[in-house]
C-alpha atoms as a PDB file:
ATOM      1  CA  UNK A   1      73.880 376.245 109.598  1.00  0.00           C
ATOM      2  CA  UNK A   2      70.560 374.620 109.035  1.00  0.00           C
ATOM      3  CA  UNK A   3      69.045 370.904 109.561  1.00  0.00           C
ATOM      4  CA  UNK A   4      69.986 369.060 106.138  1.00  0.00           C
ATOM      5  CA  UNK A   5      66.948 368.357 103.552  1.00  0.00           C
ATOM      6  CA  UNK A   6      67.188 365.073 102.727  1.00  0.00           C
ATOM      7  CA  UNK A   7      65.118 362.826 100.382  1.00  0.00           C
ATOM      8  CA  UNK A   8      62.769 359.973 101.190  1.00  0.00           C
ATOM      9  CA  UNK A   9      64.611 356.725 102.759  1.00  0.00           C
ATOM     10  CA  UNK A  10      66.823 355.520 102.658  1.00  0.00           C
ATOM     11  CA  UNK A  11      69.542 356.539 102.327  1.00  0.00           C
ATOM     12  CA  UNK A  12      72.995 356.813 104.102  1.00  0.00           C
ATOM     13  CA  UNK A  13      74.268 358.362 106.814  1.00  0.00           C
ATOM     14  CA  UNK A  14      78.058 359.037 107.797  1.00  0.00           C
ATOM     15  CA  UNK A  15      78.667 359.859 111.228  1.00  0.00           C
ATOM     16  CA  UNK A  16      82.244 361.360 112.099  1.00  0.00           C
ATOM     17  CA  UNK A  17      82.963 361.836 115.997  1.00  0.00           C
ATOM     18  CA  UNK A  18      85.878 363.537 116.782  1.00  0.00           C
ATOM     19  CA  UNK A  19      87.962 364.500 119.822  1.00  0.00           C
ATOM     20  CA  UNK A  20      90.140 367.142 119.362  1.00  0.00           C
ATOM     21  CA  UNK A  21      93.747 368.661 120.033  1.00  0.00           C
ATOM     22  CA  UNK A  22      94.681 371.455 121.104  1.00  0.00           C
ATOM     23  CA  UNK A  23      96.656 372.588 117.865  1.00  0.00           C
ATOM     24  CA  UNK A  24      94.238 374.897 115.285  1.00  0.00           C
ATOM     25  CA  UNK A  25      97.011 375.649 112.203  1.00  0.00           C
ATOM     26  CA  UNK A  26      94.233 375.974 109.784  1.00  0.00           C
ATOM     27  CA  UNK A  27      91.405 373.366 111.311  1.00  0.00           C
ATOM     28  CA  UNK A  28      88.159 375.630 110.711  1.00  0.00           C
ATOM     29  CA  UNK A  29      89.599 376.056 106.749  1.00  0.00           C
ATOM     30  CA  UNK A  30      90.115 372.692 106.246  1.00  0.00           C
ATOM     31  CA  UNK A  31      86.853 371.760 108.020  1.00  0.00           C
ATOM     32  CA  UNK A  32      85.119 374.648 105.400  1.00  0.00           C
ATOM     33  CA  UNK A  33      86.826 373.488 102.228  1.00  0.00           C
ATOM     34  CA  UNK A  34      86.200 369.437 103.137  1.00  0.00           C
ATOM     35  CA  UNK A  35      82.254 370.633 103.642  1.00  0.00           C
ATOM     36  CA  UNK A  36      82.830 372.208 100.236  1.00  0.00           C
ATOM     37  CA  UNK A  37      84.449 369.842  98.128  1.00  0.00           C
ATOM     38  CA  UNK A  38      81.956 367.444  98.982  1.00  0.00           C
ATOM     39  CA  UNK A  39      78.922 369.102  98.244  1.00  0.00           C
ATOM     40  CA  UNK A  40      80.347 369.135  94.605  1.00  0.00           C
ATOM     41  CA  UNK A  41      80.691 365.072  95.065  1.00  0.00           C
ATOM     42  CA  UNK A  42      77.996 362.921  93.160  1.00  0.00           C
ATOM     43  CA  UNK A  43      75.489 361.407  95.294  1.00  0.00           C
ATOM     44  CA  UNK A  44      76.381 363.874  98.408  1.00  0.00           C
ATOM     45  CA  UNK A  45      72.887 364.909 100.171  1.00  0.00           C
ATOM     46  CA  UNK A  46      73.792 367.214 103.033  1.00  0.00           C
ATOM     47  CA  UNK A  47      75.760 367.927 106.155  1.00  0.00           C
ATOM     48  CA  UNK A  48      75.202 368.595 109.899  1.00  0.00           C
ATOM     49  CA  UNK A  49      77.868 369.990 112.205  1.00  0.00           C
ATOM     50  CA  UNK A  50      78.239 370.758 115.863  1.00  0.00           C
ATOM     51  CA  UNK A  51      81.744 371.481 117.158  1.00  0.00           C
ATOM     52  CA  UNK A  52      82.401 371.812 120.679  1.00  0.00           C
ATOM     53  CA  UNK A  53      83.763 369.333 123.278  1.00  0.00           C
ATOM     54  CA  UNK A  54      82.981 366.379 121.295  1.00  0.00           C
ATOM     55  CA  UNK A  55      83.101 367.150 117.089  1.00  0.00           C
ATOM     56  CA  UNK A  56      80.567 365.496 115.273  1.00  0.00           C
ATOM     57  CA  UNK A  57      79.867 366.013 111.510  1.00  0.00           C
ATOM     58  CA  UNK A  58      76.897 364.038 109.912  1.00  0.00           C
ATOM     59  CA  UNK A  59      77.090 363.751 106.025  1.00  0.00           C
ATOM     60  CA  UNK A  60      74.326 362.022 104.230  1.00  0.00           C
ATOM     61  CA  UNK A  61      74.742 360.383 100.454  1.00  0.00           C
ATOM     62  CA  UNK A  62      73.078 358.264  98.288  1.00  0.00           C
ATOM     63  CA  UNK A  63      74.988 355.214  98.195  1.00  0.00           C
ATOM     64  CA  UNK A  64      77.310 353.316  99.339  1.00  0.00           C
ATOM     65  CA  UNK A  65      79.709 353.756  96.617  1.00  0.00           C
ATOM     66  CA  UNK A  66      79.212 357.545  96.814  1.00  0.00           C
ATOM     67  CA  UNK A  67      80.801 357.510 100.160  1.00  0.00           C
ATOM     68  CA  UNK A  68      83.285 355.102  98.961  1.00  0.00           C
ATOM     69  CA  UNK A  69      83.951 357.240  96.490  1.00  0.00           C
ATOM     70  CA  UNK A  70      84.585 360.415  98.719  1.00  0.00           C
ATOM     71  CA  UNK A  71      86.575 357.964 101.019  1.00  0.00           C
ATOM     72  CA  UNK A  72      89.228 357.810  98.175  1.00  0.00           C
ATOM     73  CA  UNK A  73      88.621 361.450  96.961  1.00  0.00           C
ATOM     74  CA  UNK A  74      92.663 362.944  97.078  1.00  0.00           C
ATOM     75  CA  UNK A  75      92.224 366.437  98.673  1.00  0.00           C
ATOM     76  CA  UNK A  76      89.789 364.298 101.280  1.00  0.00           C
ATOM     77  CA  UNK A  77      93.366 361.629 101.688  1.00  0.00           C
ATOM     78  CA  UNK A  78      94.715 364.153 102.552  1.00  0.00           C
ATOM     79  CA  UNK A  79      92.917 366.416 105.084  1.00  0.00           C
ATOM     80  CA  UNK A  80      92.506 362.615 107.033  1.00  0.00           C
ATOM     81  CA  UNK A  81      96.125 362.730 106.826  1.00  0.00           C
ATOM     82  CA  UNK A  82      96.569 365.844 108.616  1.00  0.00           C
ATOM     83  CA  UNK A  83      93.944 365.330 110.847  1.00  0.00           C
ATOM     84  CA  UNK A  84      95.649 362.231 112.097  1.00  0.00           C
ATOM     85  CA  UNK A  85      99.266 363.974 112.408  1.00  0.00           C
ATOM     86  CA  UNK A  86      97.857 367.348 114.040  1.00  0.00           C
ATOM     87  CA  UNK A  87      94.296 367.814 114.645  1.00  0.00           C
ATOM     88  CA  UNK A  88      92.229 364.933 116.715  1.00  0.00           C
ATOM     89  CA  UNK A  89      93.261 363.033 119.327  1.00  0.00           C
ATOM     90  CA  UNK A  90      90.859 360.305 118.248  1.00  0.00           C
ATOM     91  CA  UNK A  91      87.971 360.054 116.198  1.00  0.00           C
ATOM     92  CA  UNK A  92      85.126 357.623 115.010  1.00  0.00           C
ATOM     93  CA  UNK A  93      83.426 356.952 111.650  1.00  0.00           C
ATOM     94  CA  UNK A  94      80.369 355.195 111.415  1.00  0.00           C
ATOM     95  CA  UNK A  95      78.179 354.191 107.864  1.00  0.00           C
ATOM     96  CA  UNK A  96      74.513 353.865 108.761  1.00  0.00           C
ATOM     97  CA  UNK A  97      71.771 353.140 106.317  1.00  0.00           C
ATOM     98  CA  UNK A  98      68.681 355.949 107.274  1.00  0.00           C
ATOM     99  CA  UNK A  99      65.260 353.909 107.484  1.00  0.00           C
ATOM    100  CA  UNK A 100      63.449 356.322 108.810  1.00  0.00           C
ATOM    101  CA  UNK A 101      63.187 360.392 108.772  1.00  0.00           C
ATOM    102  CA  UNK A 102      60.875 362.253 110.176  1.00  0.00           C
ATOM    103  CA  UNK A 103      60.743 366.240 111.896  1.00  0.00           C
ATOM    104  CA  UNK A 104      59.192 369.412 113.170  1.00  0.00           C
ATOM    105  CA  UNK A 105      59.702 372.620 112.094  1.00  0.00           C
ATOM    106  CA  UNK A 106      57.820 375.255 114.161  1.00  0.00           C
ATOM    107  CA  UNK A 107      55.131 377.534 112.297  1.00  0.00           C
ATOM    108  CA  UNK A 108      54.455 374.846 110.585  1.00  0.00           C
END
């Protein structure tokens, strides 16, 4: 996993916090193929992840209708569905506009 390149702001930010279960029954698969599908979604930019007591997953896009867009995608319907019936005990999602972006990378 590396930090996502993203372009010059702005641009959006999707921030999904997640508490989880204790049930598995093919989490880390579904997590994989979700990243997957939308990388092939227009107007997707990247993806951070860190999953450990608290799951959060940072997707950046274009646009607002991009995300709106992957909101409605079907196999995305319905990986929230399961995740609601098996998988987190709560979770958060949060649309933020990036206006700044700025790093370090060492050797550099």
């Amino acid at each position: 996993m590396s930090i996502a390149q993203t372009p010059a702001t702005p641009y959006y930010a999707v921030i999904f916090t997640s508490i989880r279960t204790d049930v598995d029954d093919g989490y880390a698969e579904m997590a994989g193929a979700m990243v997957e599908l939308a990388r092939r979604q227009p107007g997707f930019l990247g993806v951070e992840s860190a999953r450990e007591e608290v799951g959060i997953t940072v997707s950046y896009w274009d646009s607002l209708e991009s995300i709106a867009a992957w909101k409605r995608d079907a196999e995305h319907l319905a990986a929230q569905r399961r995740g609601r019936e098996h998988w987190y005990a709560s979770y958060r999602t949060r649309v933020c506009i990036v206006q700044r972006d700025y790093g370090f990378e060492r050797g550099e």
